[in-house]
C-alpha atoms as a PDB file:
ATOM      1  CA  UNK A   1     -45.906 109.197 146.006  1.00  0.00           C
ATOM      2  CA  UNK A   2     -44.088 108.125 142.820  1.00  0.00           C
ATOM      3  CA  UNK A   3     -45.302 104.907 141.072  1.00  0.00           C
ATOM      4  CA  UNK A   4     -42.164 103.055 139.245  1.00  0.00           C
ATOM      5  CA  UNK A   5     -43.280 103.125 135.326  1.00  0.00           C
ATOM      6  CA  UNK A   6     -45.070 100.024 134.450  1.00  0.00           C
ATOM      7  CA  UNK A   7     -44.012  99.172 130.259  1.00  0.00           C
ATOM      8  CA  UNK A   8     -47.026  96.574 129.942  1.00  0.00           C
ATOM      9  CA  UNK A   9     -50.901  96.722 129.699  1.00  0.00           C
ATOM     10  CA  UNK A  10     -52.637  94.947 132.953  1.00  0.00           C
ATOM     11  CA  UNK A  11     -55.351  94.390 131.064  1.00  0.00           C
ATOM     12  CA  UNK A  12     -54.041  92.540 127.590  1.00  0.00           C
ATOM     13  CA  UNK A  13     -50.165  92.715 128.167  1.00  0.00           C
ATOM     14  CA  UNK A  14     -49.692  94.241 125.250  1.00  0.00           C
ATOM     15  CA  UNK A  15     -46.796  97.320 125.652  1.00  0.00           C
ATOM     16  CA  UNK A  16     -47.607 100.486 126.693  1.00  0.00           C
ATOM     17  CA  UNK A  17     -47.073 103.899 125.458  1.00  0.00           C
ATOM     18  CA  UNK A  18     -46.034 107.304 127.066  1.00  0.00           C
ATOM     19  CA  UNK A  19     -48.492 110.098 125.842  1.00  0.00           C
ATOM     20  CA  UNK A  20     -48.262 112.752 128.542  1.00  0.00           C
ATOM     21  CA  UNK A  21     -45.251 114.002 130.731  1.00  0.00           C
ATOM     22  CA  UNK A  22     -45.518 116.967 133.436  1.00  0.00           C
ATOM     23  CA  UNK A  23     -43.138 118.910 135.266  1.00  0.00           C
ATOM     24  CA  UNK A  24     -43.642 119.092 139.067  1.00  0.00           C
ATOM     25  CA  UNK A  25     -42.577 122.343 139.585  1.00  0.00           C
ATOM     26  CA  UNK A  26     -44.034 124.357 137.211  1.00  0.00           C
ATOM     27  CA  UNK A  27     -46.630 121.547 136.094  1.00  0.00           C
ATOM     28  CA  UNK A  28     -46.022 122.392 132.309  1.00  0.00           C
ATOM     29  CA  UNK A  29     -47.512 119.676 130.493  1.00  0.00           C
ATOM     30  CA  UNK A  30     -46.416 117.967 127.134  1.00  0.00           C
ATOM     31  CA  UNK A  31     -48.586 115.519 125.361  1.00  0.00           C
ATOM     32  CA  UNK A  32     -47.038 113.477 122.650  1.00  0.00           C
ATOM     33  CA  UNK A  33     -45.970 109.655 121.810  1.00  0.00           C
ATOM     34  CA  UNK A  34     -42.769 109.101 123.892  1.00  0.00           C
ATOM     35  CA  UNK A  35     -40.287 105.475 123.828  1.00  0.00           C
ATOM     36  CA  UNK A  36     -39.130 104.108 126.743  1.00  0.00           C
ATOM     37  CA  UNK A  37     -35.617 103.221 127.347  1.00  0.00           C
ATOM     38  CA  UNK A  38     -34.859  99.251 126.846  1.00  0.00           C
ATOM     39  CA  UNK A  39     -33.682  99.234 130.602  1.00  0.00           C
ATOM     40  CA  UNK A  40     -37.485 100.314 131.533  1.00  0.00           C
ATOM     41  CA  UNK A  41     -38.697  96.493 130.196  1.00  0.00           C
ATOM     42  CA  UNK A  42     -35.871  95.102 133.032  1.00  0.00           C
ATOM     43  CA  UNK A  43     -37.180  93.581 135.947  1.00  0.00           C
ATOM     44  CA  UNK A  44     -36.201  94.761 139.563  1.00  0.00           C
ATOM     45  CA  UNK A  45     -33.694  91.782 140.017  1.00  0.00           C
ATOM     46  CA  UNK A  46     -32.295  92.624 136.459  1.00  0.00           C
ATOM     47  CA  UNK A  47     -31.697  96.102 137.277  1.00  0.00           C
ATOM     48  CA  UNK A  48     -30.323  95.361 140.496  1.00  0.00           C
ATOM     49  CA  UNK A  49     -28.090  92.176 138.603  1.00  0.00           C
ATOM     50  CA  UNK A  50     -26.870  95.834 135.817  1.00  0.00           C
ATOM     51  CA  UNK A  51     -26.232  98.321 139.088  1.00  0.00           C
ATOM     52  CA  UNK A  52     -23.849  95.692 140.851  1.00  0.00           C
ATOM     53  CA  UNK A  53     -22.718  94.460 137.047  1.00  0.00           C
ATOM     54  CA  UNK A  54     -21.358  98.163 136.771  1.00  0.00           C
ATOM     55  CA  UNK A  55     -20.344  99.339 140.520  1.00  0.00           C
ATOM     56  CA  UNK A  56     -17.589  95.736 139.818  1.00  0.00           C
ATOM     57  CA  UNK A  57     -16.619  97.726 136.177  1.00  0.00           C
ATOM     58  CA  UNK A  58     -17.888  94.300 134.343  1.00  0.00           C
ATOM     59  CA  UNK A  59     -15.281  91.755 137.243  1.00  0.00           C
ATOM     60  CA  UNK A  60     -17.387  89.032 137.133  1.00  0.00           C
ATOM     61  CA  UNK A  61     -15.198  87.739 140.104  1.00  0.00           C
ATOM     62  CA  UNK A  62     -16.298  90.881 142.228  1.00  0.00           C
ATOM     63  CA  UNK A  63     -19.738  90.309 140.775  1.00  0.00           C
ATOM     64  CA  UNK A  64     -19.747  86.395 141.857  1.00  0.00           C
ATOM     65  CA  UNK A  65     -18.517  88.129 145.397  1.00  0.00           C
ATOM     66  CA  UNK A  66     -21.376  90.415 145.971  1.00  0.00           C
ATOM     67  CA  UNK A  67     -24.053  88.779 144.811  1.00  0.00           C
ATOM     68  CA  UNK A  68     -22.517  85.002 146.179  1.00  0.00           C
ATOM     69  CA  UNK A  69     -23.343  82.918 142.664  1.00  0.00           C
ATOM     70  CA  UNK A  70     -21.576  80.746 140.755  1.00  0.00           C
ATOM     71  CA  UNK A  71     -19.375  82.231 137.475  1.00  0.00           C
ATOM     72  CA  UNK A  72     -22.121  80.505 135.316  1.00  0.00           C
ATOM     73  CA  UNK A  73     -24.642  81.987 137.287  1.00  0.00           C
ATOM     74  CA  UNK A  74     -23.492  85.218 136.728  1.00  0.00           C
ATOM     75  CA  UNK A  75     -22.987  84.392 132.758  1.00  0.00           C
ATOM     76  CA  UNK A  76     -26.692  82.770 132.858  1.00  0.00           C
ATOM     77  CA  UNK A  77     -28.178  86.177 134.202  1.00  0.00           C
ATOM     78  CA  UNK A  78     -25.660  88.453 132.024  1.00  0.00           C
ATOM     79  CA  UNK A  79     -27.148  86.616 128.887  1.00  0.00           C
ATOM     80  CA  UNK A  80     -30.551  86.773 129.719  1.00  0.00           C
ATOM     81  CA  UNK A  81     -30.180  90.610 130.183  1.00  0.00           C
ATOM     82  CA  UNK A  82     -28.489  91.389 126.658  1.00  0.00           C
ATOM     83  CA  UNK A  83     -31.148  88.943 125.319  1.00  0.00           C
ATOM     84  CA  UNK A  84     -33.959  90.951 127.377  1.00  0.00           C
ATOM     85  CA  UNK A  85     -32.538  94.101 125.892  1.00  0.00           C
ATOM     86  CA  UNK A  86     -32.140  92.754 122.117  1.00  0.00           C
ATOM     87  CA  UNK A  87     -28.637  92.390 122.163  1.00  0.00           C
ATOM     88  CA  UNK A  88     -27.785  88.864 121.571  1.00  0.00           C
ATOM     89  CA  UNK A  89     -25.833  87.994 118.142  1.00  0.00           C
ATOM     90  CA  UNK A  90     -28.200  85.665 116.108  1.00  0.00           C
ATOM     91  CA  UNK A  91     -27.109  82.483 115.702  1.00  0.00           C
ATOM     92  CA  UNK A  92     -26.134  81.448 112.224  1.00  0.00           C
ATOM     93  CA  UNK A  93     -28.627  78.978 110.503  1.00  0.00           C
ATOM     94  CA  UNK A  94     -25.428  76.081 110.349  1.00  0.00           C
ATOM     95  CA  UNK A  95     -25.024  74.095 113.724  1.00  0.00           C
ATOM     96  CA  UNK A  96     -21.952  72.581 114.448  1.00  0.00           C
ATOM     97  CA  UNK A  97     -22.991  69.021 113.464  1.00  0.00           C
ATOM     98  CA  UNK A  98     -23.330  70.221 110.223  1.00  0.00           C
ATOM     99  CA  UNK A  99     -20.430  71.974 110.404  1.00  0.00           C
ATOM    100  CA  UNK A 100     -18.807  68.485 111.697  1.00  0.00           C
ATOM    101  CA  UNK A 101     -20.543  66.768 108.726  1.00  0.00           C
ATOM    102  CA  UNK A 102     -19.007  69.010 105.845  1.00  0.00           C
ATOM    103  CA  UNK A 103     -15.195  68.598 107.245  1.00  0.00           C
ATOM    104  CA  UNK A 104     -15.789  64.905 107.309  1.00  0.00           C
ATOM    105  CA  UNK A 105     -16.874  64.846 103.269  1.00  0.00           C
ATOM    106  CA  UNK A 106     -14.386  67.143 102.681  1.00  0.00           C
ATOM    107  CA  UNK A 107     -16.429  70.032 101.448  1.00  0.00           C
ATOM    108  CA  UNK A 108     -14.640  72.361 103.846  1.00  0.00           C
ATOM    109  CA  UNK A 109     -11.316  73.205 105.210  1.00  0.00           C
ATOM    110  CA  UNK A 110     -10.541  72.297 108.971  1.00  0.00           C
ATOM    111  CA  UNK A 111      -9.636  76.086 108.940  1.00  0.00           C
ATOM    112  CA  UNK A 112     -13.160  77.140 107.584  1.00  0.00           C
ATOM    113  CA  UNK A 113     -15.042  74.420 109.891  1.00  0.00           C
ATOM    114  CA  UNK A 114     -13.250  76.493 112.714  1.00  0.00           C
ATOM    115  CA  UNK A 115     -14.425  79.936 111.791  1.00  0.00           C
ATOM    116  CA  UNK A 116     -18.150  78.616 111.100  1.00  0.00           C
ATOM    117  CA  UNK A 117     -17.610  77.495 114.294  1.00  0.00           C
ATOM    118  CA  UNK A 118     -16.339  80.332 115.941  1.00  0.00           C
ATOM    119  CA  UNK A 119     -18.842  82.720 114.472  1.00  0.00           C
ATOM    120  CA  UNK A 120     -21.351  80.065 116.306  1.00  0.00           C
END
């Protein structure tokens, strides 16, 4: 019976590393440091959330459908995968009070205020 690959350490959490792989046919063995894949740190629900994510072609409509969520439900769990994965775009150190705050003295453009904002 095959074991799904567990990515952390029982014991301290820390993550673990691949050192051995072996073929079941011919049970040739190959020791060596391997990486997992990002998608091997997903959860069960978060690969399941990716499979259905796909099978729609990215319709978040059809996703809504088959899963019955909410659109921001669907967003909320869509974010939390890319972020999971290390995909998020990092915020820019200016918030958009700030942002607010220099358009009001006049230190920037309503045009520039907008793409700060946008880049938000």
């Amino acid at each position: 019976m095959a074991y799904q690959v567990i990515t952390n350490c029982p014991v301290c959490s820390e993550v673990l590393k691949i050192t051995k792989l072996q073929c079941t046919h011919c049970h040739t063995t190959i020791e060596n440091e391997f990486e997992l894949s990002k998608f091997a740190t997903l959860d069960q629900e978060q690969l399941f959330f990716i499979e259905i994510f796909l099978k729609s072609r990215g319709n978040i409509k059809e996703v809504e459908k088959e899963l019955g969520v909410s659109y921001p439900t669907v967003r909320g769990k869509l974010n939390e995968i890319v972020s999971a994965l290390g995909l998020a775009e990092k915020k820019s150190d200016v918030d958009d009070k700030k942002v607010i705050d220099m358009l009001e003295k006049g230190e920037i453009s309503p045009e520039e205020a907008l793409k700060i904002i946008k880049r938000n």
